[in-house]
PDB file of N, CA and C in Angstrom:
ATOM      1  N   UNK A   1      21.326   8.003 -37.711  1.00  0.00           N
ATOM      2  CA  UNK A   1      20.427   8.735 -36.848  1.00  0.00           C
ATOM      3  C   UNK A   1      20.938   8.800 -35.416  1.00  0.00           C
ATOM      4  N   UNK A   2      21.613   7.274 -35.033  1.00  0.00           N
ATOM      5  CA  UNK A   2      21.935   7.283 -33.714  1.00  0.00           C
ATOM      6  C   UNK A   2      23.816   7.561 -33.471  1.00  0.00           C
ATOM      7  N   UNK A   3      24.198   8.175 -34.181  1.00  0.00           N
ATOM      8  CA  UNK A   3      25.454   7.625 -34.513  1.00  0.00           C
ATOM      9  C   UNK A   3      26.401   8.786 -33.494  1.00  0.00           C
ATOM     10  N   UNK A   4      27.003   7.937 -32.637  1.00  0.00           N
ATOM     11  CA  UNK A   4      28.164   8.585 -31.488  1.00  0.00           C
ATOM     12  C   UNK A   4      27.246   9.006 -30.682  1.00  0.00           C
ATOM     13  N   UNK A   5      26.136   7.968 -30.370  1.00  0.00           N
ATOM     14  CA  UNK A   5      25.206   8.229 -29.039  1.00  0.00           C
ATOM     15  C   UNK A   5      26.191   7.416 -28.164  1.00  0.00           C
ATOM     16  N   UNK A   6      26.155   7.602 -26.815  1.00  0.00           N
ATOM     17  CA  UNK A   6      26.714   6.442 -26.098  1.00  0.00           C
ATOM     18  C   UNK A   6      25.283   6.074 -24.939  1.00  0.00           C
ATOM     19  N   UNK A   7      24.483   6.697 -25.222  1.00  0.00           N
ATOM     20  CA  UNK A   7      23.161   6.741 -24.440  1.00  0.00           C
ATOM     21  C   UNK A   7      21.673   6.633 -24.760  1.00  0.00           C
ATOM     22  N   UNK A   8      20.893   5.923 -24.804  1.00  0.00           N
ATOM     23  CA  UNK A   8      19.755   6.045 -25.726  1.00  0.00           C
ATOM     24  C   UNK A   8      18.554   5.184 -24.546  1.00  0.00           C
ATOM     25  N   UNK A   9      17.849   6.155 -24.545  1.00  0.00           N
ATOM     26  CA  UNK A   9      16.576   5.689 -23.161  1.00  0.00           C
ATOM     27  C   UNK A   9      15.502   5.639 -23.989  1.00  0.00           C
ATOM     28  N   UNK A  10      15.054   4.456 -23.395  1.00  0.00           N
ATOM     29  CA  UNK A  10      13.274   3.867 -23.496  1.00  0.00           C
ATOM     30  C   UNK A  10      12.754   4.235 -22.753  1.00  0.00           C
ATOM     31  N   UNK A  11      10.912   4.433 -22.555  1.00  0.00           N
ATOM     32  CA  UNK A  11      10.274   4.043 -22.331  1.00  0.00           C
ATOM     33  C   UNK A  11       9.798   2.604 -22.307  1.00  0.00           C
ATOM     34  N   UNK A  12      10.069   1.806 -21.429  1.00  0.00           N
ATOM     35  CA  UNK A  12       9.891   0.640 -21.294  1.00  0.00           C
ATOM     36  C   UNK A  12       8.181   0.110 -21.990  1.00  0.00           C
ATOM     37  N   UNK A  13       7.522   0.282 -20.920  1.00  0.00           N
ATOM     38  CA  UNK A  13       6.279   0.199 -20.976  1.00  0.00           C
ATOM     39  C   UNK A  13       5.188   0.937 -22.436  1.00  0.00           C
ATOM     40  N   UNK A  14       4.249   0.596 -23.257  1.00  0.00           N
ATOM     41  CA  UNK A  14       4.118   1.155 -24.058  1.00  0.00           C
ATOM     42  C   UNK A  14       4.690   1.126 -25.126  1.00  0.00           C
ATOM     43  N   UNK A  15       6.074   1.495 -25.127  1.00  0.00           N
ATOM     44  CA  UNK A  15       6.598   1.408 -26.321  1.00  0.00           C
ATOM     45  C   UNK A  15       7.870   0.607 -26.391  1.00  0.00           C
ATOM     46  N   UNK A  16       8.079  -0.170 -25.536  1.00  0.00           N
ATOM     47  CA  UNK A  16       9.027  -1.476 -26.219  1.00  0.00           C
ATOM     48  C   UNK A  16       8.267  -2.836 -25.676  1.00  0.00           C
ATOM     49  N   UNK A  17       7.474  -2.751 -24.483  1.00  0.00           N
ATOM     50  CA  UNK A  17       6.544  -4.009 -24.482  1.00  0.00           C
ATOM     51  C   UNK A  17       5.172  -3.662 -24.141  1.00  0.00           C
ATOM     52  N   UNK A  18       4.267  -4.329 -24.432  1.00  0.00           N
ATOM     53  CA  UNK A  18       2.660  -4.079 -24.365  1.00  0.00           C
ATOM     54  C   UNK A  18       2.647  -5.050 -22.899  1.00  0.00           C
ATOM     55  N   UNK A  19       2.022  -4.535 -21.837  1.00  0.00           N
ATOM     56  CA  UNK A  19       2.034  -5.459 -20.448  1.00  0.00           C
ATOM     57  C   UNK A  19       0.231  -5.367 -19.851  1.00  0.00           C
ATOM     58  N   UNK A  20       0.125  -4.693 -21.345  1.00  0.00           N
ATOM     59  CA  UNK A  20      -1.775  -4.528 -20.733  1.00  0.00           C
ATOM     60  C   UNK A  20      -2.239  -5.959 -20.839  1.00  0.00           C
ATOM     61  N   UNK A  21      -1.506  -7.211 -21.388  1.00  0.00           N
ATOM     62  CA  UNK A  21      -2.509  -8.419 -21.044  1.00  0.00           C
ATOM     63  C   UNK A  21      -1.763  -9.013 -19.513  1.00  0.00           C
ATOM     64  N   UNK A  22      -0.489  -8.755 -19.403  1.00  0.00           N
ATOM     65  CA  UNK A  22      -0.346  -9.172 -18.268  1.00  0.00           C
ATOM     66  C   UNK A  22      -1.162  -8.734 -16.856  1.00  0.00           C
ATOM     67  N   UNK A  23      -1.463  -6.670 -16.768  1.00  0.00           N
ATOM     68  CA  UNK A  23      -2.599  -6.264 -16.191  1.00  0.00           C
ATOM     69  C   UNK A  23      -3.696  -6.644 -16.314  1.00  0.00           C
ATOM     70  N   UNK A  24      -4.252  -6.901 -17.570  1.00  0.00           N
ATOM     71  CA  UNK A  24      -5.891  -7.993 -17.842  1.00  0.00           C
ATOM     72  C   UNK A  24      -5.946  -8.836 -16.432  1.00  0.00           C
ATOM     73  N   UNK A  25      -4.761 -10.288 -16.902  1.00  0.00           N
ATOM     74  CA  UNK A  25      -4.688 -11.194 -16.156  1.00  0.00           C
ATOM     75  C   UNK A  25      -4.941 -10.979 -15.099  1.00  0.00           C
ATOM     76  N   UNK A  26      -3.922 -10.333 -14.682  1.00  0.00           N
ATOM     77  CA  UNK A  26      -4.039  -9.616 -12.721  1.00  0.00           C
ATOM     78  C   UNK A  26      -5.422  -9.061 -12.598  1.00  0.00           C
ATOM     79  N   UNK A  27      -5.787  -8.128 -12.900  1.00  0.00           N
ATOM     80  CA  UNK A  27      -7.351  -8.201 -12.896  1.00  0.00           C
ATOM     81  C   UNK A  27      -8.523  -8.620 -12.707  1.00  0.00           C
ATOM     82  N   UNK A  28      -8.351  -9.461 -13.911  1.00  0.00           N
ATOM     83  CA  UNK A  28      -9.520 -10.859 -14.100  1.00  0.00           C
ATOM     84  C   UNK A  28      -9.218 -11.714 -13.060  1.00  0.00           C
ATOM     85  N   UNK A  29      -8.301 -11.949 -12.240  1.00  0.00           N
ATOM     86  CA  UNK A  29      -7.913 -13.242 -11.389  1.00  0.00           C
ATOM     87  C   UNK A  29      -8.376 -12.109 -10.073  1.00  0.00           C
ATOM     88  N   UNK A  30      -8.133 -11.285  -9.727  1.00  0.00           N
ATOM     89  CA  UNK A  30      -9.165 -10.675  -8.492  1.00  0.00           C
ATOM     90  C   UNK A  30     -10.425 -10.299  -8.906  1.00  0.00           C
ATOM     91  N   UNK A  31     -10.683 -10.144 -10.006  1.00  0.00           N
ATOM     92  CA  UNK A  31     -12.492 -10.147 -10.069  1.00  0.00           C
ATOM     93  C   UNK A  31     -12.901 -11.593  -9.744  1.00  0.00           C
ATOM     94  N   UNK A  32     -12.286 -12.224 -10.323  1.00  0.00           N
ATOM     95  CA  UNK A  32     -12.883 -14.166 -10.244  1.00  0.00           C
ATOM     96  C   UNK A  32     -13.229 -14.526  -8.944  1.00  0.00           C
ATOM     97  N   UNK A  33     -11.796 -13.788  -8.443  1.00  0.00           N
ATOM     98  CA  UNK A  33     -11.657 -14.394  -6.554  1.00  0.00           C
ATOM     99  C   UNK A  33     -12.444 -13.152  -5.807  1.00  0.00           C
ATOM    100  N   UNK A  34     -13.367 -12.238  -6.220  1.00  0.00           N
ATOM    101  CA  UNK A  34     -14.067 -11.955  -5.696  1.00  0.00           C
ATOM    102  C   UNK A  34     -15.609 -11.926  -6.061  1.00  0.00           C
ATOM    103  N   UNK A  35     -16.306 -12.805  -6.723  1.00  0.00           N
ATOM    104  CA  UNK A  35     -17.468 -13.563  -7.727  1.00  0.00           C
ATOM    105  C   UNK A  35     -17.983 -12.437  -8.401  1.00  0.00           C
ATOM    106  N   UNK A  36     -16.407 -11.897  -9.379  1.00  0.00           N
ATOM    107  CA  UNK A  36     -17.318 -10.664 -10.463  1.00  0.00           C
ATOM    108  C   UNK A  36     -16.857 -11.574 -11.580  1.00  0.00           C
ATOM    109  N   UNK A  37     -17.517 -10.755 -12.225  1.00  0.00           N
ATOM    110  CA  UNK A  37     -17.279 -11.027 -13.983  1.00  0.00           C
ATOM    111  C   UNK A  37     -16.176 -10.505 -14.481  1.00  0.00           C
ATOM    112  N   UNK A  38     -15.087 -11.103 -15.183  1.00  0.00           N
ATOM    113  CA  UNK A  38     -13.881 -10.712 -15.369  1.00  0.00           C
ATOM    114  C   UNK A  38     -14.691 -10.072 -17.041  1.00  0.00           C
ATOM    115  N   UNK A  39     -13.447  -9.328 -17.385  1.00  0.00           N
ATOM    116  CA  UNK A  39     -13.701  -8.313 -18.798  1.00  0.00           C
ATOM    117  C   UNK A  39     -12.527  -8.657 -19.920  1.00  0.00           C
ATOM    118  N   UNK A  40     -13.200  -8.505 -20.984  1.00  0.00           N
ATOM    119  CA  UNK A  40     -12.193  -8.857 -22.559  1.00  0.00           C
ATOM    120  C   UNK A  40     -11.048  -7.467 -22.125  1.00  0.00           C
ATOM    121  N   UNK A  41     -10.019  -8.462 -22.841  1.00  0.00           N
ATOM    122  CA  UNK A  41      -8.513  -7.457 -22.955  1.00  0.00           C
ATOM    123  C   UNK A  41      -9.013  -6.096 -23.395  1.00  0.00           C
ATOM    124  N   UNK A  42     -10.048  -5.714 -24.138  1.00  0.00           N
ATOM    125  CA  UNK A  42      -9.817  -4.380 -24.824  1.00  0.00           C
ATOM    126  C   UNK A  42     -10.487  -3.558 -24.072  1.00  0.00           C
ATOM    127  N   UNK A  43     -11.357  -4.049 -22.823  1.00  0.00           N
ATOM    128  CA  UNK A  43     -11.881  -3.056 -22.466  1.00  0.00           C
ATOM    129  C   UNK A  43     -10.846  -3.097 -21.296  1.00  0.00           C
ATOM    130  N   UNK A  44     -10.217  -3.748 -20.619  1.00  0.00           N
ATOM    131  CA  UNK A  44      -8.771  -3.354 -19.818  1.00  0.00           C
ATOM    132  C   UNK A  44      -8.243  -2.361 -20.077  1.00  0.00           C
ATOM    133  N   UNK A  45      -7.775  -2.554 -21.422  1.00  0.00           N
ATOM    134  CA  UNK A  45      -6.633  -1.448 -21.807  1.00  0.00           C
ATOM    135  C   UNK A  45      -7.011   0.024 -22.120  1.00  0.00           C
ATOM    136  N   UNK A  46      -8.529  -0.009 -22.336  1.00  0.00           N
ATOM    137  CA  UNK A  46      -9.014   1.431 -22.267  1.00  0.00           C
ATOM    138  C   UNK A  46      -8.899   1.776 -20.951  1.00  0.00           C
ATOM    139  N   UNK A  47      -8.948   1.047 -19.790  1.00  0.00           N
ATOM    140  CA  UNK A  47      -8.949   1.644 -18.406  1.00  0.00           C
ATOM    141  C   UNK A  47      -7.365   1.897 -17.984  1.00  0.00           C
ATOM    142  N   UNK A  48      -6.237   1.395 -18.802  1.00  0.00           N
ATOM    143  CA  UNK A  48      -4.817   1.467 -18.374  1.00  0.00           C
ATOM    144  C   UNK A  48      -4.253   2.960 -18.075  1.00  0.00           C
ATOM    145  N   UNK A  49      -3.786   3.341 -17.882  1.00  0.00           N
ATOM    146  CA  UNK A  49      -3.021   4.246 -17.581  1.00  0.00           C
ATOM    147  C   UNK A  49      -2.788   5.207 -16.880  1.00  0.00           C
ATOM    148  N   UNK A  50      -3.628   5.727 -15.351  1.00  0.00           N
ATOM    149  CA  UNK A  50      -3.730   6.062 -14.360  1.00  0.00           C
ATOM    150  C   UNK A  50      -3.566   5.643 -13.352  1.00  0.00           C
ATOM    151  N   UNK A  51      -2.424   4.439 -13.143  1.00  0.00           N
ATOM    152  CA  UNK A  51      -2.312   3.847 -12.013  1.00  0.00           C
ATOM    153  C   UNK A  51      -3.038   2.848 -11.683  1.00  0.00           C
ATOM    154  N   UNK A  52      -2.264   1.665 -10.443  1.00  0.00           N
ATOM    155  CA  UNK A  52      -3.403   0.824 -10.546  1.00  0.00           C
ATOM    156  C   UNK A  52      -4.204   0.863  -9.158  1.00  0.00           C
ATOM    157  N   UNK A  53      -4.056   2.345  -8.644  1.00  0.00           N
ATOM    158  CA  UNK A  53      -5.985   1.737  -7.836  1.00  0.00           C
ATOM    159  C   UNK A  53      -6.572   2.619  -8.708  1.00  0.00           C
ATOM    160  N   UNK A  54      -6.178   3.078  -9.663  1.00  0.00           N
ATOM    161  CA  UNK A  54      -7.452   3.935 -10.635  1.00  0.00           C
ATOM    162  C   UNK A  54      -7.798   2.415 -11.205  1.00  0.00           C
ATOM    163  N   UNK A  55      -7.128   1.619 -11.655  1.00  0.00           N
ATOM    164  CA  UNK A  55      -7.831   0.766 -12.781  1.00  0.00           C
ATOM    165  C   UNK A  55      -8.680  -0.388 -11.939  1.00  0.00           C
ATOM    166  N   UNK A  56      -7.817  -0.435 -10.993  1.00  0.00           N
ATOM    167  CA  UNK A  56      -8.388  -1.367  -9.530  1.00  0.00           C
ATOM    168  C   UNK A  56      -9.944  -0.563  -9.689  1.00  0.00           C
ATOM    169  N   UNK A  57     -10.560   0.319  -9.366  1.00  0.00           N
ATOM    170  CA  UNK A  57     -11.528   0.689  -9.204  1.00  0.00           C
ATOM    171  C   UNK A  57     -12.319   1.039 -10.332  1.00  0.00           C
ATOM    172  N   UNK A  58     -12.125   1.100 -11.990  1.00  0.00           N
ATOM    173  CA  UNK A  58     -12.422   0.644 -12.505  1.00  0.00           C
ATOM    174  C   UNK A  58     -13.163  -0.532 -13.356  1.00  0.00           C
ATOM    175  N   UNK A  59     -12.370  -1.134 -12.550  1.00  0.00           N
ATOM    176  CA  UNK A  59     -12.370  -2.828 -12.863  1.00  0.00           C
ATOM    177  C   UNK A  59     -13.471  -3.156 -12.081  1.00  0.00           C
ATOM    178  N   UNK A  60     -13.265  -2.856 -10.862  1.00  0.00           N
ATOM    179  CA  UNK A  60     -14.752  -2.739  -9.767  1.00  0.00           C
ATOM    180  C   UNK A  60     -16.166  -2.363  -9.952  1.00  0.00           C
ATOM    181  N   UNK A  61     -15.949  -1.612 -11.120  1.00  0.00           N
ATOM    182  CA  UNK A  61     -17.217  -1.334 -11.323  1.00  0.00           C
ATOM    183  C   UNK A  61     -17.911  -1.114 -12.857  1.00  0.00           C
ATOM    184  N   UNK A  62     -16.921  -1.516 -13.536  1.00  0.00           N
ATOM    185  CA  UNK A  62     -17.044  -1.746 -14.965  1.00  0.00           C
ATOM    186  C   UNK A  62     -16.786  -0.589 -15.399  1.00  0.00           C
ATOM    187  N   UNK A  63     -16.634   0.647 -15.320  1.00  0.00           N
ATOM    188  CA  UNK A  63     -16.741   1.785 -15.805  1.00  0.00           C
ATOM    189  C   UNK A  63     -15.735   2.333 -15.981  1.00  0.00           C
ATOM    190  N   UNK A  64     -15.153   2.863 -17.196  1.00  0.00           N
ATOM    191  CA  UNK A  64     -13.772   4.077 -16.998  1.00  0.00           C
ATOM    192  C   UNK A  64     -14.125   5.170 -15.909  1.00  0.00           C
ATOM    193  N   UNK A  65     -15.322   5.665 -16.117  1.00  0.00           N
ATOM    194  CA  UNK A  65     -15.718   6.945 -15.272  1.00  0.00           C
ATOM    195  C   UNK A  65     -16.065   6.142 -13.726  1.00  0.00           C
ATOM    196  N   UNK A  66     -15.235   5.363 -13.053  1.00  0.00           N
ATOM    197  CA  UNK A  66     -15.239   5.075 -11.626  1.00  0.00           C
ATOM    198  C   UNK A  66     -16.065   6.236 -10.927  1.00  0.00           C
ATOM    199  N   UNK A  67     -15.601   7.147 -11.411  1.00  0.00           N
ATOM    200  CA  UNK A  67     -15.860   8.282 -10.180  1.00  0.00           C
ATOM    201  C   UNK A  67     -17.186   8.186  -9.598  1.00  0.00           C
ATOM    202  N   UNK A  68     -18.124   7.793 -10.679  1.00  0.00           N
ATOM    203  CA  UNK A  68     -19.590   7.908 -10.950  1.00  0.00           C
ATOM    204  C   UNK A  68     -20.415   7.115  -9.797  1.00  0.00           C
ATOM    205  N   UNK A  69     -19.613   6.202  -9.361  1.00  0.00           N
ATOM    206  CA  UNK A  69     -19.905   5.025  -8.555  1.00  0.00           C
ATOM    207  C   UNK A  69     -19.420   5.225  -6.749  1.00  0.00           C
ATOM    208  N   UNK A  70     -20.215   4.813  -5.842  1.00  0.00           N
ATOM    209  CA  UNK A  70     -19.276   4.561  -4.541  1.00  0.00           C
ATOM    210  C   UNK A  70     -19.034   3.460  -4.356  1.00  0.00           C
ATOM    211  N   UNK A  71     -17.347   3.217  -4.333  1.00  0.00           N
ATOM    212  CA  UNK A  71     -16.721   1.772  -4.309  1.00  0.00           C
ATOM    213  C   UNK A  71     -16.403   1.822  -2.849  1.00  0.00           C
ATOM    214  N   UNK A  72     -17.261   0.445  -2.095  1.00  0.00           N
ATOM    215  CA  UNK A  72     -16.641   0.498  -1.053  1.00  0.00           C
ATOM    216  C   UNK A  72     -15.288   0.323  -0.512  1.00  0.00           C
ATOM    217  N   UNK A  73     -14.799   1.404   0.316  1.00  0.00           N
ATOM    218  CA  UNK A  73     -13.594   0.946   0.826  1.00  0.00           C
ATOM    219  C   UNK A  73     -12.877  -0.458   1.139  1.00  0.00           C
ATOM    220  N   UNK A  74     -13.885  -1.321   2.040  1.00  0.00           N
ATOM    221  CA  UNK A  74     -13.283  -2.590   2.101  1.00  0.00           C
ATOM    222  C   UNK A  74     -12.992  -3.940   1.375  1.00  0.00           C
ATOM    223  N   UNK A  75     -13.782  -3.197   0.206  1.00  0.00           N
ATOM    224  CA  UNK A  75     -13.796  -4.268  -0.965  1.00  0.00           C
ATOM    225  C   UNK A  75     -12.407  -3.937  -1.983  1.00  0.00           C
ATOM    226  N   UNK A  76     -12.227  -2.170  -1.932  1.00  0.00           N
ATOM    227  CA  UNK A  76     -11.285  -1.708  -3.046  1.00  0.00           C
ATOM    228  C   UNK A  76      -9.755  -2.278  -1.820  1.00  0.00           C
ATOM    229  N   UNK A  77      -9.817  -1.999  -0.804  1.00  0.00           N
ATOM    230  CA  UNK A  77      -8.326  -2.864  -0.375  1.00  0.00           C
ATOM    231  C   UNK A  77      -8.417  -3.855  -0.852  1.00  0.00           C
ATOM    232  N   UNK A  78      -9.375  -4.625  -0.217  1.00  0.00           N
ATOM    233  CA  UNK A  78      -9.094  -6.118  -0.504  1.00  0.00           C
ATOM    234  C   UNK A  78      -8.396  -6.474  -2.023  1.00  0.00           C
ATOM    235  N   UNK A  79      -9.127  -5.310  -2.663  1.00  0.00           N
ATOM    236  CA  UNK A  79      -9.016  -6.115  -4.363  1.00  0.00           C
ATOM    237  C   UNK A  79      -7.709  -5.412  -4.492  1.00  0.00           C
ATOM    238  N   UNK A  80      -7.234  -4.053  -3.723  1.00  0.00           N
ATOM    239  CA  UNK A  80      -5.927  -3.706  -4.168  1.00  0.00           C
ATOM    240  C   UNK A  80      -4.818  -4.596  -3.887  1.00  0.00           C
ATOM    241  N   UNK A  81      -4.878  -5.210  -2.244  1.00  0.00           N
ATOM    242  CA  UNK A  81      -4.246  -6.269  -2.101  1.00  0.00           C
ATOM    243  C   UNK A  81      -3.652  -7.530  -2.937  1.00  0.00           C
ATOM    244  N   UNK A  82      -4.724  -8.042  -3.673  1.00  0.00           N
ATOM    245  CA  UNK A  82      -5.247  -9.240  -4.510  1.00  0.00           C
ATOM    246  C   UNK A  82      -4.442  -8.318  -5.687  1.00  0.00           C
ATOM    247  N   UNK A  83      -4.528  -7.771  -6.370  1.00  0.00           N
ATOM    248  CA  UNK A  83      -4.114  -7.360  -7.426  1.00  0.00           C
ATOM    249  C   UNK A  83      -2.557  -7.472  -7.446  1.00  0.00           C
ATOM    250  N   UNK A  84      -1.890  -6.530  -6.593  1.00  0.00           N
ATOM    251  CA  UNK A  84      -0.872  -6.462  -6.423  1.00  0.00           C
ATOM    252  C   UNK A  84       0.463  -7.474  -5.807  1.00  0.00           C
ATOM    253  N   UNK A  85      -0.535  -8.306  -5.315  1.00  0.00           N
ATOM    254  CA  UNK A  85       0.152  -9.688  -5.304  1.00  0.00           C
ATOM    255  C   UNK A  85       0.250 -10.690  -6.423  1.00  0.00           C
ATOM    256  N   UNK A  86      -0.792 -10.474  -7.377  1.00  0.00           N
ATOM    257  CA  UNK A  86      -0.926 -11.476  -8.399  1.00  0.00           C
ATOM    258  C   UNK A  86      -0.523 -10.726  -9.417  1.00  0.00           C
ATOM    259  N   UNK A  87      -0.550  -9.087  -9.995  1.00  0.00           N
ATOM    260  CA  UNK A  87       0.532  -8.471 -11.014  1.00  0.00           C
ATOM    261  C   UNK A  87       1.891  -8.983 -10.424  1.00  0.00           C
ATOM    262  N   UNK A  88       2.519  -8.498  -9.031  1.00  0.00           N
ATOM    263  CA  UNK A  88       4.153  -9.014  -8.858  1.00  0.00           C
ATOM    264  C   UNK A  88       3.969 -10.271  -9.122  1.00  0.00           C
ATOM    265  N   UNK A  89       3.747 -11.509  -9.046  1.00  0.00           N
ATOM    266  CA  UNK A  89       3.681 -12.656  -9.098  1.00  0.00           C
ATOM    267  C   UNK A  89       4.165 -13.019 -10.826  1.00  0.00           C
ATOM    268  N   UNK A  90       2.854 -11.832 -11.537  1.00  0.00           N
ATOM    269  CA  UNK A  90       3.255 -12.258 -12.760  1.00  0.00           C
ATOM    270  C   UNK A  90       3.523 -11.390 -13.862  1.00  0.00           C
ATOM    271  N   UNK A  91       4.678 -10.305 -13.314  1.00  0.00           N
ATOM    272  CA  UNK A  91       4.479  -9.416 -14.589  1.00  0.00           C
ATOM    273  C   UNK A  91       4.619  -9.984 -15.669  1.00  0.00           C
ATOM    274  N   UNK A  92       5.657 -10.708 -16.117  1.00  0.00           N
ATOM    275  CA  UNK A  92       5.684 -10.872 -17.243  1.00  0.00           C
ATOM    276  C   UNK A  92       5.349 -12.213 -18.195  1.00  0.00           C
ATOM    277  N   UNK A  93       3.756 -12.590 -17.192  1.00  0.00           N
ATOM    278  CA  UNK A  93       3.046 -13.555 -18.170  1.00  0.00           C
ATOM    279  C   UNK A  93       2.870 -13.237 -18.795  1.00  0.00           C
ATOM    280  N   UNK A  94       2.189 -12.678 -19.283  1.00  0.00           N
ATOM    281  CA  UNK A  94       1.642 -12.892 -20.824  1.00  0.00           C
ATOM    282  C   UNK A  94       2.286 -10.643 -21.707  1.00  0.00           C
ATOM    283  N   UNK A  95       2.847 -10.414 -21.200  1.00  0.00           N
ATOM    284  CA  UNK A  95       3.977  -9.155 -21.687  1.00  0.00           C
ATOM    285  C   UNK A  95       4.666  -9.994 -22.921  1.00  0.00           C
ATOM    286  N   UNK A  96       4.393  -8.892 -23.580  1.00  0.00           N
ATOM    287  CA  UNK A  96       5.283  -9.316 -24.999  1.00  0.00           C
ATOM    288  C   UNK A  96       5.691  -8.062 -25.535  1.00  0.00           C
ATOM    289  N   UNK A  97       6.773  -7.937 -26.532  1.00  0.00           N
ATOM    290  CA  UNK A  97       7.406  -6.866 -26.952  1.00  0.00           C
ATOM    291  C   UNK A  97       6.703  -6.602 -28.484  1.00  0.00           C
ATOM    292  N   UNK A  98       6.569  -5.101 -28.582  1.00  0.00           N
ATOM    293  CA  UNK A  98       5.916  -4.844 -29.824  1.00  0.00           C
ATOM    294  C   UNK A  98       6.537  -5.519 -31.197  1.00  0.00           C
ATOM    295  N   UNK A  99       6.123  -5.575 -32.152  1.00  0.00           N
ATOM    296  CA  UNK A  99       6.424  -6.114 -33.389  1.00  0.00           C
ATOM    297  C   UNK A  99       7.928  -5.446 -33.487  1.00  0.00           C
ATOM    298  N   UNK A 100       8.933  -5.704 -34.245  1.00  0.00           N
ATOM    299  CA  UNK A 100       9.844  -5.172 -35.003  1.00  0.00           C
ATOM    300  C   UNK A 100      10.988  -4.318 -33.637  1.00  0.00           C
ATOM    301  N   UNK A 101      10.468  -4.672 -32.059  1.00  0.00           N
ATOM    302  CA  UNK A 101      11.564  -4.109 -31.292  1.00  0.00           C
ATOM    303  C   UNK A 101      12.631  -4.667 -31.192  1.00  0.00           C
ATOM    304  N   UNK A 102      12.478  -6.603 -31.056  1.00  0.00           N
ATOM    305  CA  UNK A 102      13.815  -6.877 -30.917  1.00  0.00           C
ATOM    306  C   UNK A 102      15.001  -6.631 -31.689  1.00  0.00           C
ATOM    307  N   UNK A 103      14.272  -6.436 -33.379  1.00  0.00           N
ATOM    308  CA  UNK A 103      15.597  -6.171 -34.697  1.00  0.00           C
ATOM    309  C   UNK A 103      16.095  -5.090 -34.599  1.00  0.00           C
ATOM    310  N   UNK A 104      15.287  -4.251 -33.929  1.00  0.00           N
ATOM    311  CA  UNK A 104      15.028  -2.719 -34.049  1.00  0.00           C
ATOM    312  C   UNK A 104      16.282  -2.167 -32.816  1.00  0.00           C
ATOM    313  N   UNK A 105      16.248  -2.882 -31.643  1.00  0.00           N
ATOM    314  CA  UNK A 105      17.200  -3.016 -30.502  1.00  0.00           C
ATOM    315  C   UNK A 105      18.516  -3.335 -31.023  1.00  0.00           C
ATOM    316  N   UNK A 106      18.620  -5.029 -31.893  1.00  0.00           N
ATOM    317  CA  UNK A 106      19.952  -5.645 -32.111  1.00  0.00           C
ATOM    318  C   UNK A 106      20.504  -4.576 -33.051  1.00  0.00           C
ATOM    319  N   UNK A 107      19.382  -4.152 -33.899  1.00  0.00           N
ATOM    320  CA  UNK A 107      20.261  -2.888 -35.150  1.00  0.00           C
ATOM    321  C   UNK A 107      20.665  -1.657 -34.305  1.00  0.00           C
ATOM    322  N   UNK A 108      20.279  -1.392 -32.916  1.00  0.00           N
ATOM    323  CA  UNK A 108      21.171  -0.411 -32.452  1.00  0.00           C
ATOM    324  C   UNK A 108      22.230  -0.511 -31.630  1.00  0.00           C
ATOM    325  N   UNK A 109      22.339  -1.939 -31.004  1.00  0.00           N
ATOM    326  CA  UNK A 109      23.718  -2.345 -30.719  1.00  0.00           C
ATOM    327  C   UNK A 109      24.299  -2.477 -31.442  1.00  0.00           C
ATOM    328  N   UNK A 110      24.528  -3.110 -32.556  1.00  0.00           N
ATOM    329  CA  UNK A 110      24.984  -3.276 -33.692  1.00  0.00           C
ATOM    330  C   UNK A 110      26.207  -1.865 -34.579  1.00  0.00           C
ATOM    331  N   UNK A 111      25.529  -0.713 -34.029  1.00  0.00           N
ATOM    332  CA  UNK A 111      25.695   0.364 -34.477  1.00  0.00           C
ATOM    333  C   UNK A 111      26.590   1.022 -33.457  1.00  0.00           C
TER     334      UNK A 111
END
């Protein structure tokens, strides 16, 4: 299939590692440090993929549909701040690679 490629690009994110629990984490650790209620992994990952002051503001207010809500400005820095120090801190706590990528990788070096 791959044969006399000398080039072959991923998508990192999504489809060779899942990093929505590492975003959870980051999350839940600025809701905590600001006395909210942190949220289960699955409702995170429904809010993933618009960036993170979309999910930042999300997260703020429990809702995918943010829009619905007025998030105050000085609370959404603060928490963008907080976020973005504690995702760099830890991308790749708890990031793991989908089932069957690493064999799936070595079988195309291999080749």
């Amino acid at each position: 299939m791959f044969q006399n490629k000398e080039l072959i690009i991923f998508d990192m994110d999504g489809t060779l590692i899942d990093s929505a629990p590492s975003l959870a984490f980051a999350v839940n650790s600025v809701l905590e440090e600001l006395w909210r209620e942190p949220f289960e992994l699955s409702t995170i990952r429904e809010w993933i993929g618009n960036g993170a002051d979309i999910l930042i503001k999300r997260a703020l207010v429990g809702d995918k549909m943010y829009e619905n809500y007025k998030i105050d400005d000085e609370l959404f820095q603060k928490a963008r701040q907080l976020f973005l120090s504690t995702y760099g801190a830890n991308l790749n706590a708890k990031t793991v690679l989908y089932s069957g990528v690493k064999s799936g990788l070595e079988q195309l070096s291999n080749n």
